[in-house]
C-alpha atoms as a PDB file:
ATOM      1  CA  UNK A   1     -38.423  34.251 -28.301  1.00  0.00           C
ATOM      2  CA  UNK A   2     -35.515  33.897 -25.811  1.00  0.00           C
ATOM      3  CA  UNK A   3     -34.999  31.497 -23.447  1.00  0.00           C
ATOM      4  CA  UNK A   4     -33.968  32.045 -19.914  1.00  0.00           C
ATOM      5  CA  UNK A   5     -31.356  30.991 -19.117  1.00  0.00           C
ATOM      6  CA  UNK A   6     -30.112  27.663 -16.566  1.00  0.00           C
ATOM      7  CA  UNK A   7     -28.895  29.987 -13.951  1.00  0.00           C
ATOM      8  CA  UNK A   8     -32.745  32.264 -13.992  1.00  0.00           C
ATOM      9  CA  UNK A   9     -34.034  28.642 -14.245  1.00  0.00           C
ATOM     10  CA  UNK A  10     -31.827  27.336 -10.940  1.00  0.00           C
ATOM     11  CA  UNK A  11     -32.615  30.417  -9.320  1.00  0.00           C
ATOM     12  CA  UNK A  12     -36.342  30.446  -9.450  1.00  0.00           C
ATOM     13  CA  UNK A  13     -36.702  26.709  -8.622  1.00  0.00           C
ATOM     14  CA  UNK A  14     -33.599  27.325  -5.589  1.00  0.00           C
ATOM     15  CA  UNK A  15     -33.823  30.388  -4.502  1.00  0.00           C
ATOM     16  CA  UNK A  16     -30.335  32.022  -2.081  1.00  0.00           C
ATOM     17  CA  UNK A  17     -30.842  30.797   1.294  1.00  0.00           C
ATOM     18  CA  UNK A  18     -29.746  33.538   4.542  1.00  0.00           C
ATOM     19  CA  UNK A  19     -25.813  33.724   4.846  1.00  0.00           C
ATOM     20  CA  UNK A  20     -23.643  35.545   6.784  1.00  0.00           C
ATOM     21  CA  UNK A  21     -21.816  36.948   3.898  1.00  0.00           C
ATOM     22  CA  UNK A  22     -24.386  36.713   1.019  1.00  0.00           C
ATOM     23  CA  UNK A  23     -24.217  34.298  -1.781  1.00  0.00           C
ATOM     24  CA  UNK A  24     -21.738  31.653  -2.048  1.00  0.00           C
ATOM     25  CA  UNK A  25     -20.966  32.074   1.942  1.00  0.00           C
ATOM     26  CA  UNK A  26     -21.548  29.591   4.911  1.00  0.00           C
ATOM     27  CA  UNK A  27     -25.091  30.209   7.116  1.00  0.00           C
ATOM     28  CA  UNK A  28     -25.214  32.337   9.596  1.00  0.00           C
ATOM     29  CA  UNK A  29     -23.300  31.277  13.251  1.00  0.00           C
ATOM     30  CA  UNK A  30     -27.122  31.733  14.348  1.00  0.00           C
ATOM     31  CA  UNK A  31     -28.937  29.466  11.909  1.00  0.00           C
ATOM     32  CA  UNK A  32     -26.731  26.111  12.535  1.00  0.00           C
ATOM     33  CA  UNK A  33     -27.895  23.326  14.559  1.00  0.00           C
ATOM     34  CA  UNK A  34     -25.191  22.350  16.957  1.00  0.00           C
ATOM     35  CA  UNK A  35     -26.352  19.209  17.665  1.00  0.00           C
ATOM     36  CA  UNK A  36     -26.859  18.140  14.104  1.00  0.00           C
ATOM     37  CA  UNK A  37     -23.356  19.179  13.335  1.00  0.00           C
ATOM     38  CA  UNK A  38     -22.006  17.523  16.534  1.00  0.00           C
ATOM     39  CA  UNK A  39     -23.623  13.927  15.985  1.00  0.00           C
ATOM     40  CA  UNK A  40     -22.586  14.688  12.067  1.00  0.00           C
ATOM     41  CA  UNK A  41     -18.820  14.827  13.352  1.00  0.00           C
ATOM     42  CA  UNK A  42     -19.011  11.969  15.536  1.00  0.00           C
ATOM     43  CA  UNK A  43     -20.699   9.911  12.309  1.00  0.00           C
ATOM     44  CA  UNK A  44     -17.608  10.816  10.242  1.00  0.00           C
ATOM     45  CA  UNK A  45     -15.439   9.641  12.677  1.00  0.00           C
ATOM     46  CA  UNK A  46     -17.279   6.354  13.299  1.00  0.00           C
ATOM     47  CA  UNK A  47     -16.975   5.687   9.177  1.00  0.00           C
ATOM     48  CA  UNK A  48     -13.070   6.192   9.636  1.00  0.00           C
ATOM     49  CA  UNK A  49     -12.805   3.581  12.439  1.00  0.00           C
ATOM     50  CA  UNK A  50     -14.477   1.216   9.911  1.00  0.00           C
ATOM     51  CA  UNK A  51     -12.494   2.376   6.916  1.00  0.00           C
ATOM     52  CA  UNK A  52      -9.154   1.892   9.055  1.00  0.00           C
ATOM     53  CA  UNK A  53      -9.525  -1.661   8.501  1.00  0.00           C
ATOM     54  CA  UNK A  54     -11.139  -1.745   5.259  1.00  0.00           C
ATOM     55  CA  UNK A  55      -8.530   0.245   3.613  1.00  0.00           C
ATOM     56  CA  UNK A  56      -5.550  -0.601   6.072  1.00  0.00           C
ATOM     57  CA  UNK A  57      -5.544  -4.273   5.792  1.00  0.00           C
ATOM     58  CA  UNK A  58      -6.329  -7.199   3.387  1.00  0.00           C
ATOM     59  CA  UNK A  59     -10.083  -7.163   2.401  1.00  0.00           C
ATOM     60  CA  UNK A  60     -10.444 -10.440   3.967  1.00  0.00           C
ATOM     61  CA  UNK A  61      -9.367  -8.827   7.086  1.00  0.00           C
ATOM     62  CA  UNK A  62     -12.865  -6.903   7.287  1.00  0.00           C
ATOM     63  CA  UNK A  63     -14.295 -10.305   8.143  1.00  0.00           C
ATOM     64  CA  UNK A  64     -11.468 -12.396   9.994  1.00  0.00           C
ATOM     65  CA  UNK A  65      -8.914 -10.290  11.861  1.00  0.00           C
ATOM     66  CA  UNK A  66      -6.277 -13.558  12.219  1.00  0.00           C
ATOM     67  CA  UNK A  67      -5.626 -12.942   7.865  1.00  0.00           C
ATOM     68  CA  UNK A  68      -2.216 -11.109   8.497  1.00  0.00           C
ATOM     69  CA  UNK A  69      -1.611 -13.775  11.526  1.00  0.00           C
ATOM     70  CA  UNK A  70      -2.484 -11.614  14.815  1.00  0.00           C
ATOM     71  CA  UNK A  71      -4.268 -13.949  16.840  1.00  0.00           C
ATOM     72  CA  UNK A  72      -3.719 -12.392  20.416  1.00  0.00           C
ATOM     73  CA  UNK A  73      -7.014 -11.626  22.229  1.00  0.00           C
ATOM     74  CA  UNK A  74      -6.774  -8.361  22.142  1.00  0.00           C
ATOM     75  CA  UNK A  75      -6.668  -8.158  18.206  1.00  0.00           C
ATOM     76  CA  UNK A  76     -10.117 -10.536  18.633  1.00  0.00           C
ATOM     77  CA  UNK A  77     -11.264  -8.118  21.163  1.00  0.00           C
ATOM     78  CA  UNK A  78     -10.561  -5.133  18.799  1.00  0.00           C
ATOM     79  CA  UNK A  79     -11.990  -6.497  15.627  1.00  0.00           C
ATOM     80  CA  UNK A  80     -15.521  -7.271  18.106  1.00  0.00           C
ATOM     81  CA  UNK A  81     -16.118  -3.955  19.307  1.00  0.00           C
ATOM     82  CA  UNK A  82     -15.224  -2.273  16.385  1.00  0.00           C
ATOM     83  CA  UNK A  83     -17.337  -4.685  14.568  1.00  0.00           C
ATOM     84  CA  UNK A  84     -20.317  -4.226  16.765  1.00  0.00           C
ATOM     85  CA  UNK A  85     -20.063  -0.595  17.731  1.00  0.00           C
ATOM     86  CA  UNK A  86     -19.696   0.764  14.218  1.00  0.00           C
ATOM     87  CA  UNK A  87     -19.953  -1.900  11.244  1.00  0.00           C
ATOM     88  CA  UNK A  88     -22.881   0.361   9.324  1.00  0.00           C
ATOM     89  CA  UNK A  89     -24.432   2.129  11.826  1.00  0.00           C
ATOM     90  CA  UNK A  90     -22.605   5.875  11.626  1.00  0.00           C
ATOM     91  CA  UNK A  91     -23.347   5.350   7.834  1.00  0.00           C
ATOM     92  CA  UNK A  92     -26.799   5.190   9.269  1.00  0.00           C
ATOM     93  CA  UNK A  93     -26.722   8.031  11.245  1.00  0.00           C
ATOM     94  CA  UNK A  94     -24.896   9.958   8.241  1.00  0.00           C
ATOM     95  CA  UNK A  95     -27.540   9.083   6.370  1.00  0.00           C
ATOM     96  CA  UNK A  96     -30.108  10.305   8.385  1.00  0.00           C
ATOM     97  CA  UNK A  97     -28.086  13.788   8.965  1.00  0.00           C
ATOM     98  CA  UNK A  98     -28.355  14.016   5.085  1.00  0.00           C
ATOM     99  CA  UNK A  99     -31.801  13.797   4.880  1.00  0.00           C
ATOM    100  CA  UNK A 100     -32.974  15.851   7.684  1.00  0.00           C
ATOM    101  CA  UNK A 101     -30.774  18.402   6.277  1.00  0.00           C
ATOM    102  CA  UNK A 102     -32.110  18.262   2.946  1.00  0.00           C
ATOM    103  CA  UNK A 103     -35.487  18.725   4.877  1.00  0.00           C
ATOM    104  CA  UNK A 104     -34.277  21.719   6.640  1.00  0.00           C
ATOM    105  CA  UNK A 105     -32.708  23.394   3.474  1.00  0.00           C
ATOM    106  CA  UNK A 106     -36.369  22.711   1.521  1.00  0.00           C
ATOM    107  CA  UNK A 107     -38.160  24.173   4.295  1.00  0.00           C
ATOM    108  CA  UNK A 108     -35.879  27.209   4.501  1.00  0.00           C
ATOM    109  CA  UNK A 109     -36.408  27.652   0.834  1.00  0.00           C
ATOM    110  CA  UNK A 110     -39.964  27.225   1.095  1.00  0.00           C
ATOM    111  CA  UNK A 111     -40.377  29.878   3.862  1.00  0.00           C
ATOM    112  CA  UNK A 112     -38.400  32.124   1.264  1.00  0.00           C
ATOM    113  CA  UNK A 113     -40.695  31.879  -1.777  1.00  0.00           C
ATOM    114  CA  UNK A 114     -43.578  31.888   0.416  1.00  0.00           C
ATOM    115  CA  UNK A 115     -42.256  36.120   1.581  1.00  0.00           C
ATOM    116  CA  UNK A 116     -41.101  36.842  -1.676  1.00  0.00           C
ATOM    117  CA  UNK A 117     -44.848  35.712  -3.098  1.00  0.00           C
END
């Protein structure tokens, strides 16, 4: 008796979801949510202005922005904001993106197998 193989396997669980080019291509221009991919961007960005400092300066830095010696208000007034604004929230909202598009791509898939049945 054969077996079938991973990729029948992967294919029956996963089946191709609607592309502009067929398999292995980006969605259609029609099927993306703009305002999913908009808030996605500006979630990415938000992670880089809290990486800056993570992976710019001292680690110690994350916590106390006067470790390299810049104690002028403004480097106070910097660390604050960015500390307030972003410290873990767009990895919040990244997350979120995530998992509402892993919703979206299950719910695709579902309305596939449900025609093909």
């Amino acid at each position: 008796m054969l077996e079938p193989s991973p990729s029948a396997i992967v294919s029956d669980v996963f089946p191709p979801v609607p592309t502009a080019g067929g398999r292995g291509h980006p969605v259609a221009a029609g099927a993306r949510q703009l305002p999913i991919d908009a808030l996605r961007g500006v979630a990415v960005l938000g992670i880089l202005l809290m990486n800056i400092v993570g992976l710019g300066l001292p680690f110690a830095a994350y916590a106390d922005p006067s470790i390299l010696g810049n104690q002028s208000p403004l480097d106070y007034w910097v660390w604050a904001v960015n500390a307030v604004m972003s410290d873990g929230k767009f990895r919040a909202i990244l997350s979120m993106l995530f998992g509402a598009s892993v919703v979206m791509m299950a719910a695709r898939a579902a309305r596939r197998r449900d025609r093909r049945c």
